[in-house]
N, C-alpha and C. Protein backbone atom coordinates (compact mmCIF):
# COMPACT_ATOMS: atom_id res chain seq x y z
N UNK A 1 -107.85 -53.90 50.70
CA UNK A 1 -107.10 -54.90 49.96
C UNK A 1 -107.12 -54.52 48.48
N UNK A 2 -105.99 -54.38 47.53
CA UNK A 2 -106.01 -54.15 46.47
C UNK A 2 -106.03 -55.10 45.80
N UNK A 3 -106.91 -55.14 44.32
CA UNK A 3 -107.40 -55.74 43.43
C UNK A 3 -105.97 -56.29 42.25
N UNK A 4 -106.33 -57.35 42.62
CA UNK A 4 -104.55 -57.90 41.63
C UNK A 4 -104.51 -58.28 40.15
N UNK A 5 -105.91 -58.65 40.03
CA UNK A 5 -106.48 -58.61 38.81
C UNK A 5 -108.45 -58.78 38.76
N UNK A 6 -108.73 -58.09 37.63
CA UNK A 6 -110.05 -58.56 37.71
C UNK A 6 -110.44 -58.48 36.30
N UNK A 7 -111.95 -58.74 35.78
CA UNK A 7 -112.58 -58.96 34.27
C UNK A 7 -113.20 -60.14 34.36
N UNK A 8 -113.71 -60.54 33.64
CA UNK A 8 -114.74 -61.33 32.73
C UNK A 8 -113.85 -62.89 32.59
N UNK A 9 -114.69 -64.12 33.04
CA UNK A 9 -114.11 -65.08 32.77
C UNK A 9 -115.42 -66.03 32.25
N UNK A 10 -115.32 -67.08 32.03
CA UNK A 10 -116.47 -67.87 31.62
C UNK A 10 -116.48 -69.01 32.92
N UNK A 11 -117.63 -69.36 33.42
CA UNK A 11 -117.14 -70.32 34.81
C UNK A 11 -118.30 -71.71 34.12
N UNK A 12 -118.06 -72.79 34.31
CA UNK A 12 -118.54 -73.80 33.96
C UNK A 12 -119.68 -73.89 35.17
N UNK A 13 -120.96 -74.36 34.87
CA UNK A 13 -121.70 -74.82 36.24
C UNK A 13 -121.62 -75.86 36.69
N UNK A 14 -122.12 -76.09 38.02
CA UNK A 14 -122.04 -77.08 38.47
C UNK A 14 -123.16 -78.00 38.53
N UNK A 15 -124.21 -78.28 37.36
CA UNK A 15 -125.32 -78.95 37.59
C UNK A 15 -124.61 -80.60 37.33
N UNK A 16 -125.18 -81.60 38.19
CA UNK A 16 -125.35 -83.01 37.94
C UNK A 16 -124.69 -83.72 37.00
N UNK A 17 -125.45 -83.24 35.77
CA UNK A 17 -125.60 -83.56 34.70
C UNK A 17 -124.51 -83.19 33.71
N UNK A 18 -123.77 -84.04 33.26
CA UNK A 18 -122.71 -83.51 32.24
C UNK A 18 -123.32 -82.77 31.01
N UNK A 19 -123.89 -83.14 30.28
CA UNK A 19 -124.89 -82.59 29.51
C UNK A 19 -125.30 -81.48 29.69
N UNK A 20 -125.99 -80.92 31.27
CA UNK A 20 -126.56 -79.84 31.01
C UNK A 20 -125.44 -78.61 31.48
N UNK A 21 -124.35 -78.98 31.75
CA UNK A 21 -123.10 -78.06 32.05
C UNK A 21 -123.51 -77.25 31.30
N UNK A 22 -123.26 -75.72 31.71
CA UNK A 22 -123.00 -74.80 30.63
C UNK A 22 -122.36 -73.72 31.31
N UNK A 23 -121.18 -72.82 30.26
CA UNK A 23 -120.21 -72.32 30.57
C UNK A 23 -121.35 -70.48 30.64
N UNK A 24 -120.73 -70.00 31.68
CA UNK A 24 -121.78 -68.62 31.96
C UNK A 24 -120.59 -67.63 32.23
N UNK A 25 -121.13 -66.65 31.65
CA UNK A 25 -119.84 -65.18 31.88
C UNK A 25 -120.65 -64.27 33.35
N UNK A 26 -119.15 -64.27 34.11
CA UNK A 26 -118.93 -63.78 35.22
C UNK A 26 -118.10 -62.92 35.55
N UNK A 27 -118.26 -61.93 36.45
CA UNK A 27 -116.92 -61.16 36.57
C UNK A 27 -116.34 -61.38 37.94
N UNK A 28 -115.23 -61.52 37.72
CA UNK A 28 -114.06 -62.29 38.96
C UNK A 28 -113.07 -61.47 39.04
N UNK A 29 -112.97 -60.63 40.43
CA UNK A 29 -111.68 -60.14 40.90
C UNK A 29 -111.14 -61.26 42.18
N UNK A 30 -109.85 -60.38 41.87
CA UNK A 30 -109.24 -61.54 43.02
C UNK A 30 -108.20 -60.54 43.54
N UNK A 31 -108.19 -60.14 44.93
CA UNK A 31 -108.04 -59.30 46.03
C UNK A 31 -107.30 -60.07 47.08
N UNK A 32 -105.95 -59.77 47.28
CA UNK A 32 -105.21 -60.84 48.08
C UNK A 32 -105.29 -62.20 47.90
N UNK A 33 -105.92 -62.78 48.71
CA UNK A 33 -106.24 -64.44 48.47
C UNK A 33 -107.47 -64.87 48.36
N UNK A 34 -108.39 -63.54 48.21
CA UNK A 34 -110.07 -63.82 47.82
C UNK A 34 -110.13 -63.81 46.32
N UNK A 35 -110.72 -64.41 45.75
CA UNK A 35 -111.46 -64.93 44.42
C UNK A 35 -112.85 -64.65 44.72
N UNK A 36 -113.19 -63.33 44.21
CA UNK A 36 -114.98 -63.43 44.17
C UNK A 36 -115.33 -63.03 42.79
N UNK A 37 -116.76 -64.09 42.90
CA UNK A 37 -117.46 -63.19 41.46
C UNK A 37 -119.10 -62.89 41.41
N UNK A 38 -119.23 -62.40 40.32
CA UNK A 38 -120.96 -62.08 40.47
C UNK A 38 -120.99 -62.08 39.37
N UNK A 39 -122.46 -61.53 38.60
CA UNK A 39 -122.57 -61.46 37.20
C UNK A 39 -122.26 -60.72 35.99
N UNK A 40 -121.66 -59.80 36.76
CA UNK A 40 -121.19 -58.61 35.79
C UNK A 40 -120.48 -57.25 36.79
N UNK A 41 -119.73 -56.73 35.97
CA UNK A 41 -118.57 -55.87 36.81
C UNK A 41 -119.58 -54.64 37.42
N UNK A 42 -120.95 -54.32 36.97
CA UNK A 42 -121.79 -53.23 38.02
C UNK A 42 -122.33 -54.27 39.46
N UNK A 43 -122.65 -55.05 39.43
CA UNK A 43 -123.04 -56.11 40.53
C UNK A 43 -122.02 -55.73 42.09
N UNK A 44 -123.10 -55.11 42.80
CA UNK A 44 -122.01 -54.80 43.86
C UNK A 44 -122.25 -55.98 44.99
N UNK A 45 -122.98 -56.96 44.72
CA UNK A 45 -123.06 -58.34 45.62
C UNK A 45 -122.52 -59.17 44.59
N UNK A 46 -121.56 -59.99 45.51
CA UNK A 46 -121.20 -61.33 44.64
C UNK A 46 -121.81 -62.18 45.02
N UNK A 47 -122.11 -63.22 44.05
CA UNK A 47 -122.43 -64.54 43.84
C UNK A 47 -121.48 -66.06 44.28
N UNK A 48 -119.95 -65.62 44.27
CA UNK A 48 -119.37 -66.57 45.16
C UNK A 48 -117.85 -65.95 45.32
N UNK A 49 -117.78 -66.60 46.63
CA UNK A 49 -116.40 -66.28 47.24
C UNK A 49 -115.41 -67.23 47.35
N UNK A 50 -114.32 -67.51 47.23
CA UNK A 50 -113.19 -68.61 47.38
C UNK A 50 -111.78 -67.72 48.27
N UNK A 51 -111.61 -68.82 48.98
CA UNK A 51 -110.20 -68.00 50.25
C UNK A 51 -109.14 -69.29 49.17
N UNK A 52 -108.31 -68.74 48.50
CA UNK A 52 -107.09 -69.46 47.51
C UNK A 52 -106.27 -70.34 48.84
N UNK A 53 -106.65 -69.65 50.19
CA UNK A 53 -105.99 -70.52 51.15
C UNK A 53 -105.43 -71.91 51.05
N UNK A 54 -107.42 -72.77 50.62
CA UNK A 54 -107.64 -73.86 51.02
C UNK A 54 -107.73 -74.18 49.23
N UNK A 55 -107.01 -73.76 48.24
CA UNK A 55 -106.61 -74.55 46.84
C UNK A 55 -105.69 -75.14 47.13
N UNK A 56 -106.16 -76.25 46.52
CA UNK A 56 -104.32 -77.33 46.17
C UNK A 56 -103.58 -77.24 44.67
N UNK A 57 -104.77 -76.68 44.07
CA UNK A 57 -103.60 -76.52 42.60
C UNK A 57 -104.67 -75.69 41.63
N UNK A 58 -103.44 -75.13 40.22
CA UNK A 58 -104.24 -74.62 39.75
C UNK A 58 -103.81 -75.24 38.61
N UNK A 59 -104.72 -76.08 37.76
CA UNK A 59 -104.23 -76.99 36.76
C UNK A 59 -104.63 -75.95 34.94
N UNK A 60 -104.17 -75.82 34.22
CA UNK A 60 -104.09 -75.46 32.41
C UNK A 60 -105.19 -76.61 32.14
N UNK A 61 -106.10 -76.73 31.53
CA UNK A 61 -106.94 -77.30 31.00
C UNK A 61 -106.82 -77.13 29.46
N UNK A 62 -106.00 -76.66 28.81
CA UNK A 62 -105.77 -76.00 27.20
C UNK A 62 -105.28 -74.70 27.58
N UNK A 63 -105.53 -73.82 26.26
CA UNK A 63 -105.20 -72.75 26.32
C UNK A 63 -105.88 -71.38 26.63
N UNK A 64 -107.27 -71.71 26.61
CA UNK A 64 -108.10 -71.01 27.70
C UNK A 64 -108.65 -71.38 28.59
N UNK A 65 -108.19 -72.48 28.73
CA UNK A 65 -109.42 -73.21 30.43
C UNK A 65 -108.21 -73.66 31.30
N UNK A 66 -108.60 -72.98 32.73
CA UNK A 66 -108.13 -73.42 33.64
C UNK A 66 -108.81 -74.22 34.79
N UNK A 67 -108.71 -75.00 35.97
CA UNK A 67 -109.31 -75.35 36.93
C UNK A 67 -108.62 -74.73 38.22
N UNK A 68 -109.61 -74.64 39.04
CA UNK A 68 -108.61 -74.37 40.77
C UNK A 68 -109.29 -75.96 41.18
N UNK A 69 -108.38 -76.27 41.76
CA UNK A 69 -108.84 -77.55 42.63
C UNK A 69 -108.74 -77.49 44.18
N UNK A 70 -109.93 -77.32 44.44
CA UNK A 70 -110.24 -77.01 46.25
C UNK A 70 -110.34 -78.22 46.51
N UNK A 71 -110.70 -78.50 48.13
CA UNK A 71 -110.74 -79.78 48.65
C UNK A 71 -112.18 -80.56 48.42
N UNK A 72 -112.95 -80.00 48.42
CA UNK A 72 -114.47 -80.13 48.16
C UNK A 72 -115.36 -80.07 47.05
N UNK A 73 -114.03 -79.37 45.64
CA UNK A 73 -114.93 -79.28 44.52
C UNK A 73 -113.81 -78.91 43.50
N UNK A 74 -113.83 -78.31 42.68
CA UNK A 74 -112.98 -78.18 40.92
C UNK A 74 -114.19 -76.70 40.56
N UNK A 75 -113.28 -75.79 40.07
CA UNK A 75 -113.64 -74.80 39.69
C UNK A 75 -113.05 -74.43 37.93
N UNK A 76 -114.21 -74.94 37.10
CA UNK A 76 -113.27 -74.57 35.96
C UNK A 76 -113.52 -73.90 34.94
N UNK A 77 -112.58 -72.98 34.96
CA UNK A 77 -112.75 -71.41 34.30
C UNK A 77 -112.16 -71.55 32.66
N UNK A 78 -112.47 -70.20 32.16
CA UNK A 78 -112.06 -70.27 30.55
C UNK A 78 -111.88 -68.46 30.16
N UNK A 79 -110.64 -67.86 30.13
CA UNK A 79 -110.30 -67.02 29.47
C UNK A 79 -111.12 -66.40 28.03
N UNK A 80 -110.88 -65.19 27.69
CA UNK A 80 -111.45 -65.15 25.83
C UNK A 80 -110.65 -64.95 25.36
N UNK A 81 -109.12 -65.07 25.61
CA UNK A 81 -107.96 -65.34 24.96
C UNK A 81 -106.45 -66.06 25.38
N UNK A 82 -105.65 -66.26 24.96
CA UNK A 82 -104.41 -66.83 25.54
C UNK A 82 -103.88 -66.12 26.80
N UNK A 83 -104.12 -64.61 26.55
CA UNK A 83 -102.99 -63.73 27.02
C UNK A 83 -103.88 -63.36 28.75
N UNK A 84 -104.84 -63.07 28.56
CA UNK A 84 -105.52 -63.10 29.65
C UNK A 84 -105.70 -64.61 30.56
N UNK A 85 -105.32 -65.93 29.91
CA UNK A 85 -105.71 -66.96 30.28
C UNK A 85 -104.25 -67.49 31.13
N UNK A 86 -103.11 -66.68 30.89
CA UNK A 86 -101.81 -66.67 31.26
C UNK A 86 -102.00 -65.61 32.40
N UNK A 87 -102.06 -64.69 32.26
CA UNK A 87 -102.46 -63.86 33.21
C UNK A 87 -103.06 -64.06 34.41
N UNK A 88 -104.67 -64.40 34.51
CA UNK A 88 -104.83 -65.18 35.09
C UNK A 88 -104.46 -66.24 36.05
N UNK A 89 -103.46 -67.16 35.09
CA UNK A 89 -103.29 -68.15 35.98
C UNK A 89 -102.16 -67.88 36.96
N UNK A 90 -101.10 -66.83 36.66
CA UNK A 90 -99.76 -66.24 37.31
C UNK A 90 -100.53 -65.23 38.29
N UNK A 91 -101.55 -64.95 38.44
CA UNK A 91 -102.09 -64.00 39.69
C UNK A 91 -102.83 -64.88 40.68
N UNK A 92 -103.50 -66.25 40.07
CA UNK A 92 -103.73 -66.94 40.76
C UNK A 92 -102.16 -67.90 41.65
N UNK A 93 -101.79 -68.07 40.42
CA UNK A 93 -100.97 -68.81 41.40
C UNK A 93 -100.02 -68.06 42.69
N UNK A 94 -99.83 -67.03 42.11
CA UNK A 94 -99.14 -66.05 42.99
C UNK A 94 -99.75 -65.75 44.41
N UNK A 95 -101.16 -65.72 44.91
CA UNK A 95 -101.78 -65.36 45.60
C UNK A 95 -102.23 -67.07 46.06
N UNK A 96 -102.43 -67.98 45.64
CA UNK A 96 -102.09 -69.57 45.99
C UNK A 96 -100.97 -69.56 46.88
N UNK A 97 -99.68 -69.19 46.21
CA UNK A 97 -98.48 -69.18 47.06
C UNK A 97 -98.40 -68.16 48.38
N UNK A 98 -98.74 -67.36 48.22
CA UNK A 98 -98.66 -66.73 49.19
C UNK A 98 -99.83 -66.07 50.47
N UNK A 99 -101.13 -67.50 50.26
CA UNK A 99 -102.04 -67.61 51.39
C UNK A 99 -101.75 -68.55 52.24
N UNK A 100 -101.87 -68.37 53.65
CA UNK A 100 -101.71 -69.27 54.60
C UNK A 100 -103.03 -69.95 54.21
N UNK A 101 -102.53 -71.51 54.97
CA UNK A 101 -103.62 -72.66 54.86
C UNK A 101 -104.55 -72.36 56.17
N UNK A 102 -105.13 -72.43 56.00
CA UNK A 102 -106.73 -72.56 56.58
C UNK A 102 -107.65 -73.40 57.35
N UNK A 103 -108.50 -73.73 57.92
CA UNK A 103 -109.11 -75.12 58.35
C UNK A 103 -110.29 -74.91 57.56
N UNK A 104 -111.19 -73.90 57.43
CA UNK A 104 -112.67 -73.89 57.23
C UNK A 104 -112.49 -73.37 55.50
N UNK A 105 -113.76 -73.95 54.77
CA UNK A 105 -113.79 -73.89 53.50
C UNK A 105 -114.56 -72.92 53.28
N UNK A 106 -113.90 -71.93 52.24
CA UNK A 106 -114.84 -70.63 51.74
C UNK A 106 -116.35 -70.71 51.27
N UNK A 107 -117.04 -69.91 51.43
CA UNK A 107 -118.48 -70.29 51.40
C UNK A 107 -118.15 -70.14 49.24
N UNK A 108 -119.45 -71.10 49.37
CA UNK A 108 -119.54 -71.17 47.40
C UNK A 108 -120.44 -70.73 47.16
């Protein structure tokens, strides 16, 4: 499967606590309708996988933050510039559009 885009994004965590959120740099390719990432582009295990199958949208949060909105959770990402943050979101959505829907939810 060829790589449609990949690099460095910032991913928000998911702790509890609004407060202790904090935004962590990750590297995320996205390969057909897989979205994986890990901690850095030598990391040959990732840290999480998403099938774009089972997204319902991919919402602009500003001009570097985006969200994917799965059925089970909100994924929300942040570009380090406009142009990549556009980018981004046209490879996501592109590969959104063109995954069949799914029953089972990608492991996180």
């Amino acid at each position: 499967m060829s790589v449609a885009i990949d690099g460095y994004l910032k991913k928000k965590s998911r702790s509890n606590s609004v407060l202790k959120r904090a935004w962590n740099k990750r590297w995320f390719v996205l390969a057909g309708n897989i979205l994986s990432y890990s901690n850095s582009s030598k990391d040959k295990k990732t840290s999480g996988t998403f099938n774009l199958a089972d997204i319902h949208d991919v919402e602009k949060k500003g001009s570097l933050e985006f969200q994917l909105v799965f059925p089970e959770r909100k994924l929300l990402l942040k570009a380090a510039d406009m142009v990549e943050a556009r980018r981004w979101v046209a490879a996501l959505e592109a590969a959104m559009h063109t995954s069949e829907p799914r029953n089972m939810h990608a492991s996180l």
